[in-house]
Protein backbone atom coordinates (compact mmCIF):
# COMPACT_ATOMS: atom_id res chain seq x y z
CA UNK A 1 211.12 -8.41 332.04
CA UNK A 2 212.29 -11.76 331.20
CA UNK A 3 215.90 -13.17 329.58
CA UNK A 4 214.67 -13.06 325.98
CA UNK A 5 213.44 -9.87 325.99
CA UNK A 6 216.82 -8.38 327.68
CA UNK A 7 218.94 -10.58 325.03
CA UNK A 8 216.74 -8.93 322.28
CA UNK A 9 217.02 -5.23 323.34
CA UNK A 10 220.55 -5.87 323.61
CA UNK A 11 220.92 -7.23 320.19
CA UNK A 12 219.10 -4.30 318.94
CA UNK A 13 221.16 -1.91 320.36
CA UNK A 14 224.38 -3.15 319.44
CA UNK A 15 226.48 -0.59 317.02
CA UNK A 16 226.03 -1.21 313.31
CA UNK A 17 229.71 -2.50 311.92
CA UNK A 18 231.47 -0.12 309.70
CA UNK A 19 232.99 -1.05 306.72
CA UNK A 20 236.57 -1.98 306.86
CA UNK A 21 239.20 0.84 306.70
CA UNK A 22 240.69 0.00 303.73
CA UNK A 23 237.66 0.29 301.52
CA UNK A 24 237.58 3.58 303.12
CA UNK A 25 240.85 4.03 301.65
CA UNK A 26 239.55 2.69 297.98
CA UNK A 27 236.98 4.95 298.04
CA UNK A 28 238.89 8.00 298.82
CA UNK A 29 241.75 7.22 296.09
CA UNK A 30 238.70 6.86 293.57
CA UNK A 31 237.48 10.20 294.80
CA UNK A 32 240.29 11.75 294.29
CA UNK A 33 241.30 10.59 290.74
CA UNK A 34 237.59 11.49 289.62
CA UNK A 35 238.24 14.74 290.82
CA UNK A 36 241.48 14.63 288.87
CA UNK A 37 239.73 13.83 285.85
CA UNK A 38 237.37 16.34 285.93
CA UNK A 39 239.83 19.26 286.27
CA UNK A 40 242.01 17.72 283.42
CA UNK A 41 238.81 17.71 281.49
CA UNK A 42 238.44 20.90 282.57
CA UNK A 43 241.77 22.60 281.67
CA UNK A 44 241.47 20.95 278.21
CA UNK A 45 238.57 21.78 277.11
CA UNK A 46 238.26 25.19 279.01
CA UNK A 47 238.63 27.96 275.77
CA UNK A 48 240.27 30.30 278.01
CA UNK A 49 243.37 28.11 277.46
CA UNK A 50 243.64 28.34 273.89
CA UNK A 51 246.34 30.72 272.60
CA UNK A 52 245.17 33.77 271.61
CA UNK A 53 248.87 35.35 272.26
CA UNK A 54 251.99 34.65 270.90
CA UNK A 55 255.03 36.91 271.58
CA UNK A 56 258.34 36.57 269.75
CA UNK A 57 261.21 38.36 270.59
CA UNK A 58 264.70 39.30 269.25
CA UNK A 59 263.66 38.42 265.58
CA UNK A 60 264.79 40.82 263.15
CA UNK A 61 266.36 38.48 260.25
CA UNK A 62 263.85 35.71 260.89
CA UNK A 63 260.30 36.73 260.22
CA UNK A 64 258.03 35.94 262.87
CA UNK A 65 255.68 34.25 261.33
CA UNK A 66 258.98 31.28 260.34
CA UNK A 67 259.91 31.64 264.04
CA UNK A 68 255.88 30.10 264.93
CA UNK A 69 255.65 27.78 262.27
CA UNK A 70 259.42 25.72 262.97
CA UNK A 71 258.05 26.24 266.98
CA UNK A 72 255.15 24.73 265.76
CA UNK A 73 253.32 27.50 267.72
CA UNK A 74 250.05 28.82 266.25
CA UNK A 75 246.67 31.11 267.52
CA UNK A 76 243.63 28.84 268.88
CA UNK A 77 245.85 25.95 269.80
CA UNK A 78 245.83 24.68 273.21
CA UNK A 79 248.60 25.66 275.52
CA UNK A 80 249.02 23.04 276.90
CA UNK A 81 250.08 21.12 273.58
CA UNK A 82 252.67 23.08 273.15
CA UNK A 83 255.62 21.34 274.29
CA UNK A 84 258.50 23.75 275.28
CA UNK A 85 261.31 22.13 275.17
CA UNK A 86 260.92 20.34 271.37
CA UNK A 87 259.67 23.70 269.80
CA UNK A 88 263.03 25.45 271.69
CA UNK A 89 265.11 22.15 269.95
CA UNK A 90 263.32 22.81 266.30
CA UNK A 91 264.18 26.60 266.08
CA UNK A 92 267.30 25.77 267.04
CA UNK A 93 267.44 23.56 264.47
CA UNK A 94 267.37 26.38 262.05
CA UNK A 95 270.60 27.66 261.15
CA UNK A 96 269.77 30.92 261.65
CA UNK A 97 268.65 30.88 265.12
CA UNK A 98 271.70 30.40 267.75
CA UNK A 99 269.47 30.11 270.86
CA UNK A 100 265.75 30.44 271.74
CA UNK A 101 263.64 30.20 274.93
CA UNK A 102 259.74 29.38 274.80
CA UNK A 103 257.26 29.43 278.01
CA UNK A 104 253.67 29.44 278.47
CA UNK A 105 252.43 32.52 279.87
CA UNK A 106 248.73 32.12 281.15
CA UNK A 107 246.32 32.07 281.09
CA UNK A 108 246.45 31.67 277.13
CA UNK A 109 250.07 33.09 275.80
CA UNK A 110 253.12 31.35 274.83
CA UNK A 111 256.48 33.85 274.91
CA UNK A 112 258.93 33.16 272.48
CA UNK A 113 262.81 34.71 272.57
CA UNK A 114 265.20 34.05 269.65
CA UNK A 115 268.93 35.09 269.32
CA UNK A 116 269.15 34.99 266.15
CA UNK A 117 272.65 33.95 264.13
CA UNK A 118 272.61 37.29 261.86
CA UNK A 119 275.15 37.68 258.85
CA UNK A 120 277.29 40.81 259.48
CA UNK A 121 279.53 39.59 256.32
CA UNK A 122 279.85 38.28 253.35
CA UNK A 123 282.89 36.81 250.81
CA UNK A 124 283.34 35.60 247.58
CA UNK A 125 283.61 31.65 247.34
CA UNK A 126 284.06 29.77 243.67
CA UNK A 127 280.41 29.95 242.99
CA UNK A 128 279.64 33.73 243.85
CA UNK A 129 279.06 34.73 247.70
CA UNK A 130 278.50 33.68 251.18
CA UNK A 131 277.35 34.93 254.14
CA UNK A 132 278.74 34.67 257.68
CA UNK A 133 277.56 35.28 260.69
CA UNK A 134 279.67 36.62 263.83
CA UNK A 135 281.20 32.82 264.27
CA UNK A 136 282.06 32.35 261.03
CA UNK A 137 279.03 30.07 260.14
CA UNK A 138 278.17 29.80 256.03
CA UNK A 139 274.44 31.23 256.95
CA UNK A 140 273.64 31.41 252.93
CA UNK A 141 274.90 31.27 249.38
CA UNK A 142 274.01 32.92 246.05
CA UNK A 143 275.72 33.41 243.09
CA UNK A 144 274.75 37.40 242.57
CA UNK A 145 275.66 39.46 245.19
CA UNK A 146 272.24 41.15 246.33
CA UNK A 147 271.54 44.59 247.99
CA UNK A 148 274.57 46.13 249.91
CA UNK A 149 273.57 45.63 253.57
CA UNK A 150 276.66 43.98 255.01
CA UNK A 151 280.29 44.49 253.93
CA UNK A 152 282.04 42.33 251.36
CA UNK A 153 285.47 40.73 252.98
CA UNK A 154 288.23 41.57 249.71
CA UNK A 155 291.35 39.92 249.85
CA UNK A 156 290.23 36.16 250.53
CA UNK A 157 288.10 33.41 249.10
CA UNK A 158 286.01 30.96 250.84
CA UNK A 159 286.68 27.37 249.25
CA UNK A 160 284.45 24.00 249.41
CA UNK A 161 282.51 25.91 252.14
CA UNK A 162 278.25 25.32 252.01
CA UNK A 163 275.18 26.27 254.41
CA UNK A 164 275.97 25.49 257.73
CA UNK A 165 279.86 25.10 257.43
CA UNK A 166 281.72 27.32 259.68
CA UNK A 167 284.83 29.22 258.11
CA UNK A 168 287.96 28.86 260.10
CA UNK A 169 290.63 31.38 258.71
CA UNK A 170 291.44 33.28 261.47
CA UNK A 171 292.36 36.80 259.68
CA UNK A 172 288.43 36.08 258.90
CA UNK A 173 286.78 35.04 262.40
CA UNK A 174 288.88 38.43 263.50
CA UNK A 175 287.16 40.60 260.98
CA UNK A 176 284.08 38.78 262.04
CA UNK A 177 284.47 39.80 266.03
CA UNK A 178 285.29 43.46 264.59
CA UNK A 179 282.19 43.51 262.69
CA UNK A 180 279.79 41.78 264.66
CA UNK A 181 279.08 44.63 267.48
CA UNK A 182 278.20 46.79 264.80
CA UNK A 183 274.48 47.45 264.53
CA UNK A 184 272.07 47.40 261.32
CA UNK A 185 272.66 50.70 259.89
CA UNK A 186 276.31 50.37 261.34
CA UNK A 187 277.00 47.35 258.76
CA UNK A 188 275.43 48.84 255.79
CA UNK A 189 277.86 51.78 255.78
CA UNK A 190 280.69 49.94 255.58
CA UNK A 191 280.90 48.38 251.55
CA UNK A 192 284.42 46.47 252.75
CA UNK A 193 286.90 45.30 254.47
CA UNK A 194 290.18 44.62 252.54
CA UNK A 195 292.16 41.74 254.52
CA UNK A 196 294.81 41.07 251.48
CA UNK A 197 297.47 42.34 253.73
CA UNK A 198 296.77 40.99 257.36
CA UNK A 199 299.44 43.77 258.52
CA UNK A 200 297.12 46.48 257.46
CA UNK A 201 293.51 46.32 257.23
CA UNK A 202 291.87 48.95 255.33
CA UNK A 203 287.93 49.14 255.81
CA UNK A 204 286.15 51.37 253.00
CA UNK A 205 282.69 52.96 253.88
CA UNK A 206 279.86 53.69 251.69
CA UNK A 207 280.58 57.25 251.74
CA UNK A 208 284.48 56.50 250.20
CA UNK A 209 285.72 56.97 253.32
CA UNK A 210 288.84 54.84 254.76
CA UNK A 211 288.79 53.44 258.49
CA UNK A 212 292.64 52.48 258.52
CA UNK A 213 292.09 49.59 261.24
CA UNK A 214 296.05 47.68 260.26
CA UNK A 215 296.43 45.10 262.62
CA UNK A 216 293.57 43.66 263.88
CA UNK A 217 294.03 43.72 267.67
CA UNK A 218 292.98 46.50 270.58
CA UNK A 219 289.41 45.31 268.48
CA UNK A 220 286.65 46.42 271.54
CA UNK A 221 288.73 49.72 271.14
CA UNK A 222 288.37 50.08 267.82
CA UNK A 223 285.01 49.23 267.44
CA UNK A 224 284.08 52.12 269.69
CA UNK A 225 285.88 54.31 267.37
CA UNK A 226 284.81 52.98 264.17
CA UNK A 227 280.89 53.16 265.63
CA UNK A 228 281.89 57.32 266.84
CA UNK A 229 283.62 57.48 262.90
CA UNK A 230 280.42 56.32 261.77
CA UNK A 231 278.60 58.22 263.64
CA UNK A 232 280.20 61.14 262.43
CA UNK A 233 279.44 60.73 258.43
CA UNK A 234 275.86 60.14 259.15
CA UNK A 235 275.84 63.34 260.37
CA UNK A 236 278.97 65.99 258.90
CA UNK A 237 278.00 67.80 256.06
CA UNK A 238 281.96 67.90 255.19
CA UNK A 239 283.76 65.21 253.19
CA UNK A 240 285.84 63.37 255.33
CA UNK A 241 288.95 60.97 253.97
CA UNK A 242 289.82 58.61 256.84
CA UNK A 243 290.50 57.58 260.23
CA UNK A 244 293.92 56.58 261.24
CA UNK A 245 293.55 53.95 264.18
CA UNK A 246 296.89 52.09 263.55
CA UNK A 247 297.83 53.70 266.83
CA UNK A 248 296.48 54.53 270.24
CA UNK A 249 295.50 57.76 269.46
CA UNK A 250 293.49 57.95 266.29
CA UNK A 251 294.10 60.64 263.78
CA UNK A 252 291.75 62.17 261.62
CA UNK A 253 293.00 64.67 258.85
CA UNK A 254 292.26 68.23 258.20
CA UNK A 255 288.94 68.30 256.33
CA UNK A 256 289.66 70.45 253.23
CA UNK A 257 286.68 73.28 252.89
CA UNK A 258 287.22 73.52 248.98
């Protein structure tokens, strides 16, 4: 065999060149942002994303149906354009909403949880009536005092106070913490409570019944009593008068059988 044909056989057999690794490289970063695309694609057009379930919790001033709206929350929108943290800053933009946590629950559910800023109160102001909430915030005004469902606080006024203003007398924000562990039907037994003499609060129930509270101090203590006093009407079929709790041991009078 002679020199050229050895030189050609070993041209021939000489190892094609591979490309260079850093096209390599190019092509596997284009890969992998194709296959990026495609699963973004995928998640947002997907239906099994879109929200069929929406669960609100701890609303039971606010109706639910406020609570999605200012979340800007709503059935058959994607989940994924719901963005948590601005619909947790709008409700709590709402001054009757204190706090609130949102989340996505998948595959297709966003959970919503309110605490909600609830009036347990209300006083008279130059213009008719206001309602606080357990800080002392101005949570809405009116000039007719509507259905009984929260006691009226006698013995002050509220002056050049609006929605959203927070009321600082303290005799008040200490009613307030009295009232505010008090539950629904709780409040709405209780038509007021007469701070005119800070020495000796008087709180009238529903029933004409006195809880004698005076100073406003030992308060956790005497909110477990007033809740076992109320407790008690909703239930006794006998008139009772009042419920001393001006000292450590409360005293309850004989209940007269006539």
């Amino acid at each position: 065999m002679g020199d050229e044909q050895m030189q050609e056989m070993m041209v021939d057999e000489t190892p094609a060149r591979t490309p260079p690794k850093k096209w390599h490289w190019l092509f596997q970063v284009f890969g992998f942002l194709g296959f990026v695309a495609v699963a973004i694609a995928a998640v947002v057009y997907l239906p099994v994303f879109k929200l069929e379930n929406i669960y609100v919790k701890g609303n039971s001033y606010v109706p639910q149906d406020d609570i999605m709206r200012i979340a800007g929350v709503y059935k058959g929108q994607h989940m994924f354009q719901v963005e948590t943290d601005k619909a947790v800053q709008n409700l709590r933009k709402d001054l009757r909403i204190e706090q609130a946590i949102v989340k996505r629950t998948f595959p297709n559910g966003i959970y919503i949880e309110v605490e909600e800023r609830r009036p347990v109160a209300c006083v008279a102001c130059e213009f008719g009536f206001l309602d606080l909430d357990r800080k002392g915030m101005v949570l809405n005004a009116y000039r007719v005092r509507h259905l009984q469902t929260i006691p009226l606080l006698s013995g002050v006024e509220a002056r050049d106070l609006y929605i959203g203003d927070t009321f600082g007398n303290e005799q008040i924000i200490l009613a307030l913490q009295y009232l505010s562990p008090l539950d629904e039907t709780e409040l709405a037994q209780i038509a007021e409570v007469n701070l005119a003499n800070p020495g000796y609060v008087v709180v009238r129930t529903t029933d004409a019944a006195e809880i004698r509270i005076g100073v406003l101090d030992r308060i956790e203590e005497k909110v477990k009593l007033t809740k076992s006093f109320l407790g008690d009407l909703r239930t006794t079929q006998k008139p009772i008068k009042f419920i001393d709790l001006t000292t450590s041991a409360p005293f309850i009078p004989a209940i007269d059988e006539k």
